[in-house]
N, C-alpha and C. Protein backbone atom coordinates (compact mmCIF):
# COMPACT_ATOMS: atom_id res chain seq x y z
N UNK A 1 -8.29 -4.85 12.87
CA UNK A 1 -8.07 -4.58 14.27
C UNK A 1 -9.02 -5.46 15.08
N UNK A 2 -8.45 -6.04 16.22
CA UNK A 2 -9.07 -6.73 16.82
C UNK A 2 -9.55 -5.89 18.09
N UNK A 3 -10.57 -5.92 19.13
CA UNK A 3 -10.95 -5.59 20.51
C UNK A 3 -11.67 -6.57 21.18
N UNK A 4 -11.28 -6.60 22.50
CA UNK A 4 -12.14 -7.54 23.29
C UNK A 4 -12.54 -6.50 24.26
N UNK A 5 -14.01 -6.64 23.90
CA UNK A 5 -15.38 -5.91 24.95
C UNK A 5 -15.67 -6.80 26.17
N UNK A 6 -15.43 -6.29 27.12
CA UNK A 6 -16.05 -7.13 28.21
C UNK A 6 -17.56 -6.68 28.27
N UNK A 7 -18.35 -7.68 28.25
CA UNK A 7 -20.21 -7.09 28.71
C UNK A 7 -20.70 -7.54 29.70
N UNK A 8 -21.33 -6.68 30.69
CA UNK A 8 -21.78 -7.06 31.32
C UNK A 8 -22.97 -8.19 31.71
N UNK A 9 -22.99 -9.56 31.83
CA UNK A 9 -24.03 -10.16 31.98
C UNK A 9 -24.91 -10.07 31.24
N UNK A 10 -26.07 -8.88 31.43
CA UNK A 10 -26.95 -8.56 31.61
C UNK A 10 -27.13 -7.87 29.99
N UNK A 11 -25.91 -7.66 29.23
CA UNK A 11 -26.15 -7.33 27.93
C UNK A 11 -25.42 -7.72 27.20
N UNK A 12 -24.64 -9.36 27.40
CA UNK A 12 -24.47 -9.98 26.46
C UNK A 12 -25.79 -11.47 26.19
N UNK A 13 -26.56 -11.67 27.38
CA UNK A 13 -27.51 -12.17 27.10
C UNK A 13 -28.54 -11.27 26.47
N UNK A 14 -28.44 -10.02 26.73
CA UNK A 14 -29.68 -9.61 25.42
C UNK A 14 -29.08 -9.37 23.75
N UNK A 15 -27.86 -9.51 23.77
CA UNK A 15 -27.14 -9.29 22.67
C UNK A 15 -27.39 -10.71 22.07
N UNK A 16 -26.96 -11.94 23.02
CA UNK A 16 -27.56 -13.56 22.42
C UNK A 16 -28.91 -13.62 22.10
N UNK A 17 -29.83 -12.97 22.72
CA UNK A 17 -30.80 -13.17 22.64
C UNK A 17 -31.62 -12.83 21.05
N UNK A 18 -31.04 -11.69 20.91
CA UNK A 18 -31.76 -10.71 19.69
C UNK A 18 -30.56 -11.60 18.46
N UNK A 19 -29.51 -12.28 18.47
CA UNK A 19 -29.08 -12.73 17.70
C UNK A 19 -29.78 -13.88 17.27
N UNK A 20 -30.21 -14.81 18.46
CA UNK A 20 -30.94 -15.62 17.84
C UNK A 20 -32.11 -15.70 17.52
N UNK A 21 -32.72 -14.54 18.06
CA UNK A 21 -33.98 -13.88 17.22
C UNK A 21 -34.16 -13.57 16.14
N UNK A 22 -33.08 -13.04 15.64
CA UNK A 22 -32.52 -12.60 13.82
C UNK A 22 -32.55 -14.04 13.54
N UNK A 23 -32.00 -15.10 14.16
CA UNK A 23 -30.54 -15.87 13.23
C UNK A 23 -29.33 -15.29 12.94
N UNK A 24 -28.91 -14.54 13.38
CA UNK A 24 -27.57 -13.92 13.36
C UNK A 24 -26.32 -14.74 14.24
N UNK A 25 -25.46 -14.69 14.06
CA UNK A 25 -24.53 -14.63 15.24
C UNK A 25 -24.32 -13.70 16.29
N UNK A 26 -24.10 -13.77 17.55
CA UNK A 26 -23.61 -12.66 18.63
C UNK A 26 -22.74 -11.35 17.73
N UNK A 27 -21.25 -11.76 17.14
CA UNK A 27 -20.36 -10.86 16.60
C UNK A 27 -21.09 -9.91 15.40
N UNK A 28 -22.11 -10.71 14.67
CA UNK A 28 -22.27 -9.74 13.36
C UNK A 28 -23.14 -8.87 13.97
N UNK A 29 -24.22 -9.64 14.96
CA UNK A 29 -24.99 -8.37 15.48
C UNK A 29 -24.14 -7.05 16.23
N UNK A 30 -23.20 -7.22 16.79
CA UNK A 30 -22.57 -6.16 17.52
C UNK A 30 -21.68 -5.71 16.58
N UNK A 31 -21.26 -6.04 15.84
CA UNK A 31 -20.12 -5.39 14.98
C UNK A 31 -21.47 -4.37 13.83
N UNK A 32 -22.80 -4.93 13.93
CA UNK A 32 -23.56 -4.11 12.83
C UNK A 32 -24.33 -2.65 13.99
N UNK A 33 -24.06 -3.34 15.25
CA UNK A 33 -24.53 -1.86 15.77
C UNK A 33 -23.66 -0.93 16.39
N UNK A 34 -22.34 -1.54 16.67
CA UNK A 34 -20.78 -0.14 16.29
C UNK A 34 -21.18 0.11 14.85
N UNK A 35 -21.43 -0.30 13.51
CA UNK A 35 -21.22 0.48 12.77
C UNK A 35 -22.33 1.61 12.86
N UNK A 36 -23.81 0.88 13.21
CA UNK A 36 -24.74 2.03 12.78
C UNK A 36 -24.59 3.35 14.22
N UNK A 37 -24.25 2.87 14.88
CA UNK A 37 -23.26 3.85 16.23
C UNK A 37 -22.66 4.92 15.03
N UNK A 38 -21.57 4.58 14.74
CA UNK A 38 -20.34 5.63 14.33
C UNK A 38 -20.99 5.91 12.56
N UNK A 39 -21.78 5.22 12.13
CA UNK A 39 -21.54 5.97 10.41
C UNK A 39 -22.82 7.02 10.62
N UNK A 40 -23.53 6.97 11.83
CA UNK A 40 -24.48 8.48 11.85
C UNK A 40 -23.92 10.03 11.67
N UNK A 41 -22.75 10.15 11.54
CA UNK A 41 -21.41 10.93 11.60
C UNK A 41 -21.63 12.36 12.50
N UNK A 42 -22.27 11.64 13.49
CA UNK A 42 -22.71 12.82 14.73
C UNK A 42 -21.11 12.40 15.70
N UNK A 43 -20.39 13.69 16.47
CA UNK A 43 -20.13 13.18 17.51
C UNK A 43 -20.50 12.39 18.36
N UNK A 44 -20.26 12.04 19.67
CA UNK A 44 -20.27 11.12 20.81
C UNK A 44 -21.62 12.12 21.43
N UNK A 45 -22.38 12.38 22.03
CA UNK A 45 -23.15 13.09 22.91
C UNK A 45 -22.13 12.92 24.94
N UNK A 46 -22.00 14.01 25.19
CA UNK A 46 -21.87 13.74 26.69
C UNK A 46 -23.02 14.47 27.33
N UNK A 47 -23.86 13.72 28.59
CA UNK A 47 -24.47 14.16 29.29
C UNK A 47 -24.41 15.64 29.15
N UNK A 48 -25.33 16.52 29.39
CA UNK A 48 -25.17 17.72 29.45
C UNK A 48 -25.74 17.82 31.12
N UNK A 49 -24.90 18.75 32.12
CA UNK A 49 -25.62 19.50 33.42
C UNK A 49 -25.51 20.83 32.68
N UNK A 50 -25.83 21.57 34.04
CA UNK A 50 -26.17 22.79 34.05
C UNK A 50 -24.89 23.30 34.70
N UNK A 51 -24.31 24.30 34.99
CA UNK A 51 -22.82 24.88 35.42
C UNK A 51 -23.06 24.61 36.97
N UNK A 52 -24.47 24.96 37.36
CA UNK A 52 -24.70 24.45 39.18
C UNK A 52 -23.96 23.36 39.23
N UNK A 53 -24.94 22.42 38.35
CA UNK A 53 -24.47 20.89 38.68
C UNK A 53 -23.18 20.48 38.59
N UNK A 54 -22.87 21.33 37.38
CA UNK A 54 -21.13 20.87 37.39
C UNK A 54 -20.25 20.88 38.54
N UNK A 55 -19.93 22.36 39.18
CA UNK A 55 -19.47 22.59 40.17
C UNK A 55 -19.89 22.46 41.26
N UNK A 56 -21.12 21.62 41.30
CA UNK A 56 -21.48 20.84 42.79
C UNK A 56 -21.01 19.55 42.76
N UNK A 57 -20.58 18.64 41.91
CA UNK A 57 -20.43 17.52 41.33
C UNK A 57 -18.82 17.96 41.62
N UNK A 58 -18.06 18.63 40.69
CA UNK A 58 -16.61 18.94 40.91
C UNK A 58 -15.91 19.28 42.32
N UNK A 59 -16.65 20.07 43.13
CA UNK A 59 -16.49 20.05 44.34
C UNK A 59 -16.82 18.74 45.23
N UNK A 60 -17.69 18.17 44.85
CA UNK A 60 -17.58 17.16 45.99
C UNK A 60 -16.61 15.62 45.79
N UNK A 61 -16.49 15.96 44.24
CA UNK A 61 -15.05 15.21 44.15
C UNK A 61 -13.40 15.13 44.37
N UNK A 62 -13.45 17.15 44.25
CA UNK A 62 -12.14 17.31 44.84
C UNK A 62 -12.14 17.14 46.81
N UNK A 63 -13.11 17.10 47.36
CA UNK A 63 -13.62 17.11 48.76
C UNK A 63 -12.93 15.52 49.07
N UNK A 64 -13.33 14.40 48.03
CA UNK A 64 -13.18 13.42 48.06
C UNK A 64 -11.86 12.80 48.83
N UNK A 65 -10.67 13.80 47.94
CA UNK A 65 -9.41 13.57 47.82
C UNK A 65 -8.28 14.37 48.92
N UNK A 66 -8.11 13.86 49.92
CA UNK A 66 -7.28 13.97 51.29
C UNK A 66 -6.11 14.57 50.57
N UNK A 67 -5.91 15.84 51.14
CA UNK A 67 -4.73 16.75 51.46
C UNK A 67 -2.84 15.71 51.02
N UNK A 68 -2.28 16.02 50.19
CA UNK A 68 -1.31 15.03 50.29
C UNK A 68 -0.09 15.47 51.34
N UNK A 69 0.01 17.07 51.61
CA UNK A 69 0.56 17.65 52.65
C UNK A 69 -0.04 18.53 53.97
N UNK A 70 -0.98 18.17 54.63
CA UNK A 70 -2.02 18.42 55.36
C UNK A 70 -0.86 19.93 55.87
N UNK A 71 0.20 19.88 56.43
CA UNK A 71 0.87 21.11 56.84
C UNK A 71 1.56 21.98 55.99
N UNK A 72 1.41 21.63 54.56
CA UNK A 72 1.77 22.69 53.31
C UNK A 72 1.00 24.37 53.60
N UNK A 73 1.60 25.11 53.78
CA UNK A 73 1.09 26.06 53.78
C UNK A 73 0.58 26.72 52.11
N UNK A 74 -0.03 26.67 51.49
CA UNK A 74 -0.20 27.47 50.25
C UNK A 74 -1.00 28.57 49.86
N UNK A 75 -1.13 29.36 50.87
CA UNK A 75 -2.12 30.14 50.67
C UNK A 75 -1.04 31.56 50.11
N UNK A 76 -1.84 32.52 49.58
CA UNK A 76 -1.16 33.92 48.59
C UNK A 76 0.16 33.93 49.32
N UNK A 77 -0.93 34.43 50.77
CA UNK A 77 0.42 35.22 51.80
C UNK A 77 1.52 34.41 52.20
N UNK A 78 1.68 33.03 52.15
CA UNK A 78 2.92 32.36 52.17
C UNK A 78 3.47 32.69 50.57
N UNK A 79 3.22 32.31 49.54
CA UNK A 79 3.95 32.18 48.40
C UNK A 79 4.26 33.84 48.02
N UNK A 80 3.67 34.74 48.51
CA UNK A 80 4.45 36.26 47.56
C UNK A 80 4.05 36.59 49.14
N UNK A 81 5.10 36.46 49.94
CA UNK A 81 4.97 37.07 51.43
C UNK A 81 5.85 38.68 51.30
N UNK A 82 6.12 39.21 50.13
CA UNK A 82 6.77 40.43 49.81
C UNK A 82 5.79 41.11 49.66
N UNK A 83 4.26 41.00 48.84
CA UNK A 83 3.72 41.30 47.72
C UNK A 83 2.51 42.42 48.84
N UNK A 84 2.34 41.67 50.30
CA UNK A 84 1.48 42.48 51.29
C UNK A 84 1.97 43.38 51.93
């Protein structure tokens, strides 16, 4: 399988750098630190917050995102207007 990584600048010159520090090539060095990445046979780690942070973070992203029917009514008492 092939992939093309785009890197940013800033860490494919330290990736050249430490290759030719070894004597390595660019590819073997990065193809040897995906492996030692994935054969630790730990999942991925994601950031951990705290539930505050979450839903201060989640809210200000749905805040982000403009109404797609600003005059949709959706509140209870429109949708089960029997139910009051």
């Amino acid at each position: 399988m092939n992939i093309l990584l785009h890197l940013p600048p800033e860490t494919e010159a330290r990736l050249i750098e430490q290759a030719q520090a070894t004597g390595r090539d660019a590819e073997t060095l990065a193809l040897e630190a995906v492996r030692e990445r994935f054969s630790a046979g730990e999942p991925a780690s994601c950031p951990s917050v705290s539930t505050d942070e979450w839903l201060r973070l989640f809210d200000a992203w749905v805040g982000d995102h403009e109404s797609r029917n600003p005059r949709l009514d959706d509140s209870r008492d429109s949708i089960y207007p029997d139910r009051w």
